[in-house]
PDB file of N, CA and C in Angstrom:
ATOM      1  N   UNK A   1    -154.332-159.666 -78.876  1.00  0.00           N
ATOM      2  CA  UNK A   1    -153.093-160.317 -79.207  1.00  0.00           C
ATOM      3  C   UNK A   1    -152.248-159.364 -80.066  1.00  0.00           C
ATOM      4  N   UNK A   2    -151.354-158.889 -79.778  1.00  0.00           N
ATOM      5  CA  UNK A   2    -150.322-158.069 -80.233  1.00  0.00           C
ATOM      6  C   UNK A   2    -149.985-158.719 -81.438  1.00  0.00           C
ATOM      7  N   UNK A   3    -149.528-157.907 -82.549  1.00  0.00           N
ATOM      8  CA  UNK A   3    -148.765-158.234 -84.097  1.00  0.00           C
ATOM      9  C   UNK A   3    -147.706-157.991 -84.149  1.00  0.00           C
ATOM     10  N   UNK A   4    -146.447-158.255 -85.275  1.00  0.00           N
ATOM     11  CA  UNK A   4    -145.401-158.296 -85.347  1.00  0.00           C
ATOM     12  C   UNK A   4    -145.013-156.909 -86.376  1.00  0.00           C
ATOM     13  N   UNK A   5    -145.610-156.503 -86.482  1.00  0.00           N
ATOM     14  CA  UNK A   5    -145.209-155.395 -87.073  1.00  0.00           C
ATOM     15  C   UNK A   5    -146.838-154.757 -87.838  1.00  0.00           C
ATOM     16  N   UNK A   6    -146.782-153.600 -88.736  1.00  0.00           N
ATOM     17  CA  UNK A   6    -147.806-153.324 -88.759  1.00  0.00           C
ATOM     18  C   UNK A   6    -148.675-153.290 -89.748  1.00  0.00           C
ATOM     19  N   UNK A   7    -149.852-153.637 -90.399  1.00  0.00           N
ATOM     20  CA  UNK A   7    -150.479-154.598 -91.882  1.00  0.00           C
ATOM     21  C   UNK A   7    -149.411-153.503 -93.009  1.00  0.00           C
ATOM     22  N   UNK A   8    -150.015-151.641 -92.593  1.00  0.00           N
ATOM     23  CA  UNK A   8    -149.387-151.285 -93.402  1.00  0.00           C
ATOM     24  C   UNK A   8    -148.039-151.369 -94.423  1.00  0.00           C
ATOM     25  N   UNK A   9    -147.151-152.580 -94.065  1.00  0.00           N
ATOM     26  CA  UNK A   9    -146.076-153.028 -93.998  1.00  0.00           C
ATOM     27  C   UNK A   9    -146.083-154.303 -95.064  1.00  0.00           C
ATOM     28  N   UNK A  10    -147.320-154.977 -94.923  1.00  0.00           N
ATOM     29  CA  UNK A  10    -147.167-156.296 -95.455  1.00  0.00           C
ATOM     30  C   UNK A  10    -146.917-156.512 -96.893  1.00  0.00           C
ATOM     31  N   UNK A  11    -145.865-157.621 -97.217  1.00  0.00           N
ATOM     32  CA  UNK A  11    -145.898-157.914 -98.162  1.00  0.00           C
ATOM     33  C   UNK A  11    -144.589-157.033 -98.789  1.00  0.00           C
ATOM     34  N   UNK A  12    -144.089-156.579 -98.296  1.00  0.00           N
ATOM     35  CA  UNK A  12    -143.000-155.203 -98.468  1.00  0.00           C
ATOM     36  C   UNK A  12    -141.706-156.047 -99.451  1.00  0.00           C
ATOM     37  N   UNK A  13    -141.601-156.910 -98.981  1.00  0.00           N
ATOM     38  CA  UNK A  13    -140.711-157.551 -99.934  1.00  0.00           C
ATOM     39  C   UNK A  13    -140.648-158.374-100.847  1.00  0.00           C
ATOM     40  N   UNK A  14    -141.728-159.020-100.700  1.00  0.00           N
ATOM     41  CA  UNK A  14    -142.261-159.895-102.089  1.00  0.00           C
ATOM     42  C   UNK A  14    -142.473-158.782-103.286  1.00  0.00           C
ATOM     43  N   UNK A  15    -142.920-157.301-103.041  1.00  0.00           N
ATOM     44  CA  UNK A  15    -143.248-156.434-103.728  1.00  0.00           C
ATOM     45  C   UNK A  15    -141.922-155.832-104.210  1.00  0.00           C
ATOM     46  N   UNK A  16    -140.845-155.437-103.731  1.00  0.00           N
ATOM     47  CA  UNK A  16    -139.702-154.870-104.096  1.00  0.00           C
ATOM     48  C   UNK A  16    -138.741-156.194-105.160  1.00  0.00           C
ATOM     49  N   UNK A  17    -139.482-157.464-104.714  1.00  0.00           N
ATOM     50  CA  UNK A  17    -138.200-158.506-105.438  1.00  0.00           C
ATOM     51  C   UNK A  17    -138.463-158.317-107.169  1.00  0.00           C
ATOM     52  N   UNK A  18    -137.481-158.113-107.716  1.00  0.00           N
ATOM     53  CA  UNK A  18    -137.831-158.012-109.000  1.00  0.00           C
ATOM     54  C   UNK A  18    -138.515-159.652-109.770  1.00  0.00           C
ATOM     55  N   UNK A  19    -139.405-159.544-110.665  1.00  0.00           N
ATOM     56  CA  UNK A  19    -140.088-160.068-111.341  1.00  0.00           C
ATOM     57  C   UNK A  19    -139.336-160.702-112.493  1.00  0.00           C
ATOM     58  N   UNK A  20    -139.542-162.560-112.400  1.00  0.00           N
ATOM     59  CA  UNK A  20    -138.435-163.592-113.227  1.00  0.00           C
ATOM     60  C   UNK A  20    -139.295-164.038-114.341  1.00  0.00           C
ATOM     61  N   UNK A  21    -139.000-164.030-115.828  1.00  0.00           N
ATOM     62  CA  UNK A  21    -139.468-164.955-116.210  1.00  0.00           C
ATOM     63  C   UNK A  21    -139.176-166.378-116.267  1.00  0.00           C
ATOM     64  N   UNK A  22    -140.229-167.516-116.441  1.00  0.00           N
ATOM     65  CA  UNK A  22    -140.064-168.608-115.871  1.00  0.00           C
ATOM     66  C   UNK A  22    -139.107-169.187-116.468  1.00  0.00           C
ATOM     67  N   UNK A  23    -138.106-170.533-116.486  1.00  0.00           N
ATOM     68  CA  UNK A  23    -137.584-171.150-117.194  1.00  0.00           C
ATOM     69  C   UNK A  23    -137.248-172.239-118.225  1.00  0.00           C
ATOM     70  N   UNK A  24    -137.327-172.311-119.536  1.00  0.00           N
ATOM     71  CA  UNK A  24    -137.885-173.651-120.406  1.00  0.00           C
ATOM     72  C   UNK A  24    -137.458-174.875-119.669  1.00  0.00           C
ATOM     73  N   UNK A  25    -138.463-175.908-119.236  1.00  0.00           N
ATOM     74  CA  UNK A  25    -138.801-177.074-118.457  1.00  0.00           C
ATOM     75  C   UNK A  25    -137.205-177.996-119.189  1.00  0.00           C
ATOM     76  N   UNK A  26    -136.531-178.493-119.037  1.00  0.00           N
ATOM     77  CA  UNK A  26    -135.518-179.860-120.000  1.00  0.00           C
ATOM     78  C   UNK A  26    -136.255-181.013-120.013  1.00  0.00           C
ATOM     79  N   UNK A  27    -136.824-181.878-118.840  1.00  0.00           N
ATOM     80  CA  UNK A  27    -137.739-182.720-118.496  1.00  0.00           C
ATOM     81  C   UNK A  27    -139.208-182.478-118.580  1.00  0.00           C
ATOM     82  N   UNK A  28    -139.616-183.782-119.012  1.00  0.00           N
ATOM     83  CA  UNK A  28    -141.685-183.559-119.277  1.00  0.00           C
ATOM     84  C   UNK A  28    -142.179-182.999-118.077  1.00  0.00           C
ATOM     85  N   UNK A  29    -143.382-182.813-117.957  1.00  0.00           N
ATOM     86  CA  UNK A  29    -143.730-182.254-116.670  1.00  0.00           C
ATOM     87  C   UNK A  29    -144.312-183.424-115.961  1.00  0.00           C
ATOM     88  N   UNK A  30    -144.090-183.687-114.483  1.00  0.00           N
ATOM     89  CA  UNK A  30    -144.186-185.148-114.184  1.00  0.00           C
ATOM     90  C   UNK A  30    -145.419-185.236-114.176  1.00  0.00           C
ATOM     91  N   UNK A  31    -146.543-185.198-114.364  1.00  0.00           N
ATOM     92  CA  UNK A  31    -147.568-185.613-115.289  1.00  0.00           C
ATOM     93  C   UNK A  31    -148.203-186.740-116.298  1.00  0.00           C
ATOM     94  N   UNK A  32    -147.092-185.939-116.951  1.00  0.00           N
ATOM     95  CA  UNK A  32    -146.959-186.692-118.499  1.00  0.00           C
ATOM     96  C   UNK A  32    -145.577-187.680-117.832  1.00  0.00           C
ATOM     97  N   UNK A  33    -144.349-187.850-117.708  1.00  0.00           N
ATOM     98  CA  UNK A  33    -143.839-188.762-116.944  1.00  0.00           C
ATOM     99  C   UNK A  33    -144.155-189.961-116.069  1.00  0.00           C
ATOM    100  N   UNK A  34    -144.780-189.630-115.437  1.00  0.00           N
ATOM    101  CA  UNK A  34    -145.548-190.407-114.439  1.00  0.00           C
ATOM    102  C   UNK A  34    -146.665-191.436-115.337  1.00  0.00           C
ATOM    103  N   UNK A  35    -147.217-190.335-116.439  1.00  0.00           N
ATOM    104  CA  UNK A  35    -148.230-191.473-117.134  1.00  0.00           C
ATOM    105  C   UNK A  35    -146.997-192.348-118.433  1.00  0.00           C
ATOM    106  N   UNK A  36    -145.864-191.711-118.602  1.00  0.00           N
ATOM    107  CA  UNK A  36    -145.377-192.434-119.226  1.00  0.00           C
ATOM    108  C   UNK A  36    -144.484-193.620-118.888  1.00  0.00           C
ATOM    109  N   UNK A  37    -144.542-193.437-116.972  1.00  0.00           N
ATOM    110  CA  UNK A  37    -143.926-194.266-116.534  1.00  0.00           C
ATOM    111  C   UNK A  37    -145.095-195.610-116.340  1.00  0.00           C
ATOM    112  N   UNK A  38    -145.979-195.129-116.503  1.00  0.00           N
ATOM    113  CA  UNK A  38    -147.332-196.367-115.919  1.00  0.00           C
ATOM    114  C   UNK A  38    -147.220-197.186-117.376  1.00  0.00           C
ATOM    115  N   UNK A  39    -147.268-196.721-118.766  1.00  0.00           N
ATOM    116  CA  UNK A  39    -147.800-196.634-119.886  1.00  0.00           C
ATOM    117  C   UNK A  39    -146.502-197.886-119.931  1.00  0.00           C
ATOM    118  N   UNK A  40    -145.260-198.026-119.967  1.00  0.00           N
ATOM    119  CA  UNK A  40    -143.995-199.031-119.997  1.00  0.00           C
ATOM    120  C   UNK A  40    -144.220-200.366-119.125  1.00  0.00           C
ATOM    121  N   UNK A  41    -144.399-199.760-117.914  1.00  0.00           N
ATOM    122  CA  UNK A  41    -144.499-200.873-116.710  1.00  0.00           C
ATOM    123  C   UNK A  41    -145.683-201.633-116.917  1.00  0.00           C
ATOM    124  N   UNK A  42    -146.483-200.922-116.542  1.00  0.00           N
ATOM    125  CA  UNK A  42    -147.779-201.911-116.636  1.00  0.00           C
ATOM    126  C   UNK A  42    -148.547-202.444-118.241  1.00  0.00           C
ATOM    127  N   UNK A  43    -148.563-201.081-118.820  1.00  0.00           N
ATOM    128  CA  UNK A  43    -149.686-201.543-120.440  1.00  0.00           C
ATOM    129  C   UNK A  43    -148.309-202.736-121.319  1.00  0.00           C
ATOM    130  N   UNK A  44    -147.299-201.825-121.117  1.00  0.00           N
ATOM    131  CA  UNK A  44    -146.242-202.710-122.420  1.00  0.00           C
ATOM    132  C   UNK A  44    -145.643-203.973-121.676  1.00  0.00           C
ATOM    133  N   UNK A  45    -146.414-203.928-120.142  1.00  0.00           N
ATOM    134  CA  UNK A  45    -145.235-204.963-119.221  1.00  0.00           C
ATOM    135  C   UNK A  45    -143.477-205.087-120.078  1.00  0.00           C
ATOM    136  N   UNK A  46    -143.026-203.730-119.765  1.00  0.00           N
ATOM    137  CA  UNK A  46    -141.284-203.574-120.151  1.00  0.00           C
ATOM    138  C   UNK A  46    -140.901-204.226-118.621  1.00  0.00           C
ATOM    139  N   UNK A  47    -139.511-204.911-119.253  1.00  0.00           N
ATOM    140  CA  UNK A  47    -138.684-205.023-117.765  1.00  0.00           C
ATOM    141  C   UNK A  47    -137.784-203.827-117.400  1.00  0.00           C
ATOM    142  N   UNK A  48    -137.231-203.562-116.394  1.00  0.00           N
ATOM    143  CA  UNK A  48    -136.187-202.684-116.437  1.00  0.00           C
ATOM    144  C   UNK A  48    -135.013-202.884-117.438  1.00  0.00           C
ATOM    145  N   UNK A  49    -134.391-201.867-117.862  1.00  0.00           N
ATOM    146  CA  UNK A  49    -133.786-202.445-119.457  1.00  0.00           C
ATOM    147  C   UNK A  49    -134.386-202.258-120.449  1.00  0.00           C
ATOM    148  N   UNK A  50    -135.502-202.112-120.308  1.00  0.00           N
ATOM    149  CA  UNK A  50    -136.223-202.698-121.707  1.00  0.00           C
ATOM    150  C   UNK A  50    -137.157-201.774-122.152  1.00  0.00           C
ATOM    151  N   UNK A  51    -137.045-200.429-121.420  1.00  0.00           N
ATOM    152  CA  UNK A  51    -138.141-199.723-121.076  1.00  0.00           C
ATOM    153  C   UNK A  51    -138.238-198.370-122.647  1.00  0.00           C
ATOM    154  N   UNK A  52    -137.624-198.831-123.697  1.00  0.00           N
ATOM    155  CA  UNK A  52    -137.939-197.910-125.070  1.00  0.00           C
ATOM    156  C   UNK A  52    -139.500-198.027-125.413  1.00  0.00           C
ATOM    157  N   UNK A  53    -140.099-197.315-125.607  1.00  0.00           N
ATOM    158  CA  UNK A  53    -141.262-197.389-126.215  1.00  0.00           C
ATOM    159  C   UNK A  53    -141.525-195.707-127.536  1.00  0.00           C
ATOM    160  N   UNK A  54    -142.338-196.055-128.025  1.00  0.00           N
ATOM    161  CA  UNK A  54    -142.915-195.008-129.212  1.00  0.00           C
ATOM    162  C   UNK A  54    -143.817-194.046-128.015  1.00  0.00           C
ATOM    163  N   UNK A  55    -143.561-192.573-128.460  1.00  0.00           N
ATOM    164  CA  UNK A  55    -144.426-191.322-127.660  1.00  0.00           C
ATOM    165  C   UNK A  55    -146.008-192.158-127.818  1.00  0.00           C
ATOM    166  N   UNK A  56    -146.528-192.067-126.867  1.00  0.00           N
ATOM    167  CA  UNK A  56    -148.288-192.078-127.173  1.00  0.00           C
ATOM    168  C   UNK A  56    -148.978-190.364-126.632  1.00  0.00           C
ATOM    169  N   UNK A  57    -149.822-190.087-127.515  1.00  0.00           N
ATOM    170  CA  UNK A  57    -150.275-188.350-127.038  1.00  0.00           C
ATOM    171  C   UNK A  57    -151.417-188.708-127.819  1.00  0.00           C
ATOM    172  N   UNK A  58    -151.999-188.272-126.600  1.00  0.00           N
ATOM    173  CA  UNK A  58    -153.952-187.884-126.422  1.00  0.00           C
ATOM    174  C   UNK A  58    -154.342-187.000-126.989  1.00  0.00           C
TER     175      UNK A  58
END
């Protein structure tokens, strides 16, 4: 089965792209979101509206 070009080759441009550092997050990481969305709805039964609560951290 014939290739598209040749291994010696591979990767040729992922290697030339210059190197980013990452960017500070604004939003939690959905993670922690997601458990803080469970933590309102279900443990505090909040209604929509109503959904203030105090940080909880493990």
């Amino acid at each position: 089965m014939p290739t598209h070009g040749s291994m010696t080759k591979a990767g040729k441009v992922r290697g030339q792209t210059p190197k980013l550092q990452a960017k500070e997050r604004d939003s939690p990481v959905p993670k922690v979101r997601i458990r803080s969305t469970y933590m309102k709805r279900y443990m505090l039964k909040r209604k929509p509206g109503q959904n203030w609560m105090t940080p909880m951290r493990r």
